[in-house]
C-alpha atoms as a PDB file:
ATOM      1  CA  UNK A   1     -42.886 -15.615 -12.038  1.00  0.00           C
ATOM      2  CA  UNK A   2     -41.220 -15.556  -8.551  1.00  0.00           C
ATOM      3  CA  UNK A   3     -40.981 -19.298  -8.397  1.00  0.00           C
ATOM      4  CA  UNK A   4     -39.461 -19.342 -11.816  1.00  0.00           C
ATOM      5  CA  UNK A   5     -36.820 -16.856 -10.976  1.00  0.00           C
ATOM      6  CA  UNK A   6     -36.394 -18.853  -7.529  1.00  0.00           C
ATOM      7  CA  UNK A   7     -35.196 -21.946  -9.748  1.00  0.00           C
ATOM      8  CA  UNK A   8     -33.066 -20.103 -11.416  1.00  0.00           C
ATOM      9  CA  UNK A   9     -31.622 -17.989  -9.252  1.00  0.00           C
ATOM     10  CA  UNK A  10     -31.464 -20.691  -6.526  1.00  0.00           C
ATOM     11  CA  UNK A  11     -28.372 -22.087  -7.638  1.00  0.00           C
ATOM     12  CA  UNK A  12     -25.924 -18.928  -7.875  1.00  0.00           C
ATOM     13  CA  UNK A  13     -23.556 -19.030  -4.770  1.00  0.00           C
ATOM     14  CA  UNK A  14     -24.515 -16.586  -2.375  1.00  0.00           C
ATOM     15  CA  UNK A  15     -21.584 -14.623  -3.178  1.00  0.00           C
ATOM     16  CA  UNK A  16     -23.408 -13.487  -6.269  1.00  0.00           C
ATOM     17  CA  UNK A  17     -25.850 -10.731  -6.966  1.00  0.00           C
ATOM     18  CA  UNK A  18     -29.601 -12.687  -6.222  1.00  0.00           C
ATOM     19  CA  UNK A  19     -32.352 -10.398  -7.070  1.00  0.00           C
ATOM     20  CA  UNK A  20     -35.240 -10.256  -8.446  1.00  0.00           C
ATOM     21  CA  UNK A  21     -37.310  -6.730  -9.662  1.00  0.00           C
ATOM     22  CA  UNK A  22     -40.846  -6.960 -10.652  1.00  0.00           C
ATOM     23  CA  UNK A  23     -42.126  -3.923 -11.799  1.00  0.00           C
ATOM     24  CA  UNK A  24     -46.029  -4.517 -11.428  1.00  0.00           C
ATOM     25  CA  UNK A  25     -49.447  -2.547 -13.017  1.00  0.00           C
ATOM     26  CA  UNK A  26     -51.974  -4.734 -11.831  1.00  0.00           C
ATOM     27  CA  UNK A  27     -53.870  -4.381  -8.599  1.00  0.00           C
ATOM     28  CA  UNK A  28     -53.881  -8.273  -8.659  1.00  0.00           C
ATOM     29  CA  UNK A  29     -51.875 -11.264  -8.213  1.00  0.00           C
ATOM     30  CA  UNK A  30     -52.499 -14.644  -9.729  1.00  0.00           C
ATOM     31  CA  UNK A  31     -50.135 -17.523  -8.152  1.00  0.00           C
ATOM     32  CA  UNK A  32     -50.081 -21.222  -9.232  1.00  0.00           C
ATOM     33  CA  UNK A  33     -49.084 -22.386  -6.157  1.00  0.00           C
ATOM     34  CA  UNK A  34     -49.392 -20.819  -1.909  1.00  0.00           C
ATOM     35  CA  UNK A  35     -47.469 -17.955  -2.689  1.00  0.00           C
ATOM     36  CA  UNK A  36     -46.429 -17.682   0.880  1.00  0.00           C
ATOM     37  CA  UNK A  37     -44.294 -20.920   0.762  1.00  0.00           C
ATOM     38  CA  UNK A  38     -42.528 -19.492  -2.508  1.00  0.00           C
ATOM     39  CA  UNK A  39     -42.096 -16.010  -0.301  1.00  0.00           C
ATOM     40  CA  UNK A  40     -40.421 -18.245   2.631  1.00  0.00           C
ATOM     41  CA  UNK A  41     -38.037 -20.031  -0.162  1.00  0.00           C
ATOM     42  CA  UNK A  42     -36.629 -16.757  -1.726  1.00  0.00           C
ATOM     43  CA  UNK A  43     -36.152 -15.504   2.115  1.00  0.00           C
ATOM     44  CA  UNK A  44     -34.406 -18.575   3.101  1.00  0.00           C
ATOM     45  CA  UNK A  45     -32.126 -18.656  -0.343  1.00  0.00           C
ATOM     46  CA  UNK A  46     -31.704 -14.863   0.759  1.00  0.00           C
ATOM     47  CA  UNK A  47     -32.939 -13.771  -2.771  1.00  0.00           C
ATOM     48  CA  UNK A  48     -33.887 -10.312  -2.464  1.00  0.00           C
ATOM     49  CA  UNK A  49     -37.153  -9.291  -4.341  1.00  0.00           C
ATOM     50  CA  UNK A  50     -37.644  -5.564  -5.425  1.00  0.00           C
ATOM     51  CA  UNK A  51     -41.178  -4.326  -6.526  1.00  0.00           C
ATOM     52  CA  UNK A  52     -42.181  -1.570  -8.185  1.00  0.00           C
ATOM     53  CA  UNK A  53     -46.003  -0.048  -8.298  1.00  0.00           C
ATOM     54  CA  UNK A  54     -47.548   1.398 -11.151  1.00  0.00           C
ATOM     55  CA  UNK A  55     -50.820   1.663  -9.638  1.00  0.00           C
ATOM     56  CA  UNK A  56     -51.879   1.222  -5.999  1.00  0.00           C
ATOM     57  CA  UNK A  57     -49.789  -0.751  -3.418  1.00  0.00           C
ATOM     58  CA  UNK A  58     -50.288  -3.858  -3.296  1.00  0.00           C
ATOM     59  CA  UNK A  59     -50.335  -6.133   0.356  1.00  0.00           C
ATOM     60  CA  UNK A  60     -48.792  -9.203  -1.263  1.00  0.00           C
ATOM     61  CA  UNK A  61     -45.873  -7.140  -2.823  1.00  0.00           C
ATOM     62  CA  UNK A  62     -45.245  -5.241   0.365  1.00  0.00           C
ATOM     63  CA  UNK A  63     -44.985  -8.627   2.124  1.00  0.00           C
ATOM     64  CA  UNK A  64     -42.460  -9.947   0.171  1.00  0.00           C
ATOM     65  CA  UNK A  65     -40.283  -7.147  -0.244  1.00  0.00           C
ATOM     66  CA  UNK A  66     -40.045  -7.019   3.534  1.00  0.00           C
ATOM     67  CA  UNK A  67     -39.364 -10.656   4.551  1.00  0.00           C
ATOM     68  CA  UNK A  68     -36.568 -10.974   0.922  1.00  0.00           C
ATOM     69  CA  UNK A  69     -35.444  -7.504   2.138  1.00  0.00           C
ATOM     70  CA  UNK A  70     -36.459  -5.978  -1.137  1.00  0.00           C
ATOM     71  CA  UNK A  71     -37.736  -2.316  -1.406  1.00  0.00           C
ATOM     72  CA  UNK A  72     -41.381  -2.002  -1.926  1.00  0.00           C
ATOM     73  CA  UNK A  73     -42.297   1.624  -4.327  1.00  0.00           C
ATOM     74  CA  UNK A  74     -45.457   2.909  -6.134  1.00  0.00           C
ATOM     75  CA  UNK A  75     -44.119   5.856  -8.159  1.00  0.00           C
ATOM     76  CA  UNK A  76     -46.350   8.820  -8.940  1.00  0.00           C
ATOM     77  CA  UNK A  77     -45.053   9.873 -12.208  1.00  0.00           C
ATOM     78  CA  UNK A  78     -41.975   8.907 -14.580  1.00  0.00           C
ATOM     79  CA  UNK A  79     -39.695  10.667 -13.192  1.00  0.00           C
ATOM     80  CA  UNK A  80     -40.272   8.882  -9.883  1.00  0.00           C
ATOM     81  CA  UNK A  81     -40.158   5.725 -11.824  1.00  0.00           C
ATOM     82  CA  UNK A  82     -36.999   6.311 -13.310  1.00  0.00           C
ATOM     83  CA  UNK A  83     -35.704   7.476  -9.924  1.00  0.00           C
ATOM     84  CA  UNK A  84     -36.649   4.033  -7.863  1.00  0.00           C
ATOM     85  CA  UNK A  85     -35.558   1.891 -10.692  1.00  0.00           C
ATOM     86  CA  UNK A  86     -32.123   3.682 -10.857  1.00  0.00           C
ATOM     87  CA  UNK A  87     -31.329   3.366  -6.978  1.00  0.00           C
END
Protein backbone atom coordinates (compact mmCIF):
# COMPACT_ATOMS: atom_id res chain seq x y z
CA UNK A 1 0.00 0.00 0.00
CA UNK A 2 2.82 2.51 0.82
CA UNK A 3 4.55 1.93 -2.46
CA UNK A 4 1.30 2.42 -4.26
CA UNK A 5 0.57 5.68 -2.62
CA UNK A 6 4.43 6.56 -3.21
CA UNK A 7 3.63 6.38 -7.12
CA UNK A 8 1.02 8.34 -6.81
CA UNK A 9 1.81 10.75 -4.62
CA UNK A 10 5.38 11.03 -6.01
CA UNK A 11 4.53 13.30 -8.63
CA UNK A 12 2.58 16.24 -6.75
CA UNK A 13 5.02 19.28 -6.43
CA UNK A 14 6.22 19.58 -3.10
CA UNK A 15 4.21 22.55 -2.63
CA UNK A 16 1.25 20.27 -2.21
CA UNK A 17 -0.20 18.42 0.71
CA UNK A 18 1.88 14.67 0.48
CA UNK A 19 0.55 12.38 3.04
CA UNK A 20 -0.30 9.34 3.57
CA UNK A 21 -2.60 7.87 6.85
CA UNK A 22 -2.85 4.25 7.41
CA UNK A 23 -5.00 3.43 10.03
CA UNK A 24 -3.82 -0.26 10.90
CA UNK A 25 -5.57 -3.44 13.11
CA UNK A 26 -3.18 -5.98 12.46
CA UNK A 27 -0.18 -6.80 14.57
CA UNK A 28 1.46 -7.71 11.17
CA UNK A 29 2.86 -6.39 8.09
CA UNK A 30 3.08 -8.15 4.78
CA UNK A 31 5.37 -6.16 2.10
CA UNK A 32 6.02 -7.24 -1.54
CA UNK A 33 9.10 -5.74 -1.73
CA UNK A 34 12.24 -4.53 1.32
CA UNK A 35 10.01 -2.29 2.91
CA UNK A 36 12.90 -0.29 4.15
CA UNK A 37 13.88 0.94 0.61
CA UNK A 38 10.09 2.03 0.07
CA UNK A 39 10.47 3.82 3.78
CA UNK A 40 13.79 5.68 2.40
CA UNK A 41 11.73 6.75 -0.96
CA UNK A 42 8.70 8.38 0.86
CA UNK A 43 11.49 10.15 3.23
CA UNK A 44 13.44 11.36 0.37
CA UNK A 45 10.08 12.54 -1.72
CA UNK A 46 9.34 14.09 1.86
CA UNK A 47 5.92 12.23 1.89
CA UNK A 48 4.83 12.21 5.32
CA UNK A 49 3.21 8.88 6.55
CA UNK A 50 0.70 8.97 9.55
CA UNK A 51 -0.28 5.65 11.35
CA UNK A 52 -2.81 4.89 13.45
CA UNK A 53 -2.99 1.63 15.95
CA UNK A 54 -5.92 -0.26 16.64
CA UNK A 55 -4.20 -2.86 18.48
CA UNK A 56 -0.62 -2.96 19.79
CA UNK A 57 2.22 -0.75 18.37
CA UNK A 58 3.75 -1.89 15.87
CA UNK A 59 7.99 -1.47 15.26
CA UNK A 60 7.66 -1.16 11.49
CA UNK A 61 4.94 1.62 11.78
CA UNK A 62 6.84 3.50 14.42
CA UNK A 63 9.84 3.45 12.04
CA UNK A 64 8.30 4.99 9.36
CA UNK A 65 6.38 7.55 10.95
CA UNK A 66 9.65 8.82 12.39
CA UNK A 67 12.03 8.91 9.39
CA UNK A 68 8.52 10.47 6.86
CA UNK A 69 7.92 12.64 9.98
CA UNK A 70 4.51 11.15 10.41
CA UNK A 71 2.86 10.71 13.91
CA UNK A 72 2.82 7.23 15.15
CA UNK A 73 -0.75 6.55 17.71
CA UNK A 74 -2.44 3.39 19.16
CA UNK A 75 -5.72 4.77 20.54
CA UNK A 76 -7.37 3.14 23.55
CA UNK A 77 -10.93 3.71 22.83
CA UNK A 78 -13.07 5.73 20.12
CA UNK A 79 -12.95 8.63 21.45
CA UNK A 80 -9.15 8.58 21.31
CA UNK A 81 -9.52 7.45 17.80
CA UNK A 82 -11.57 10.14 16.75
CA UNK A 83 -9.27 12.53 18.61
CA UNK A 84 -5.80 11.42 16.68
CA UNK A 85 -7.54 11.19 13.41
CA UNK A 86 -8.98 14.77 13.82
CA UNK A 87 -5.52 16.49 14.73
Amino acid sequence: ALELAYTSLASIPQYGSREILVIQASLSTCDPGDIFETIDKLAKEKIRCSFVGLAAETHICKYTASKTNGKYSVVRDKTHLRNVVLS
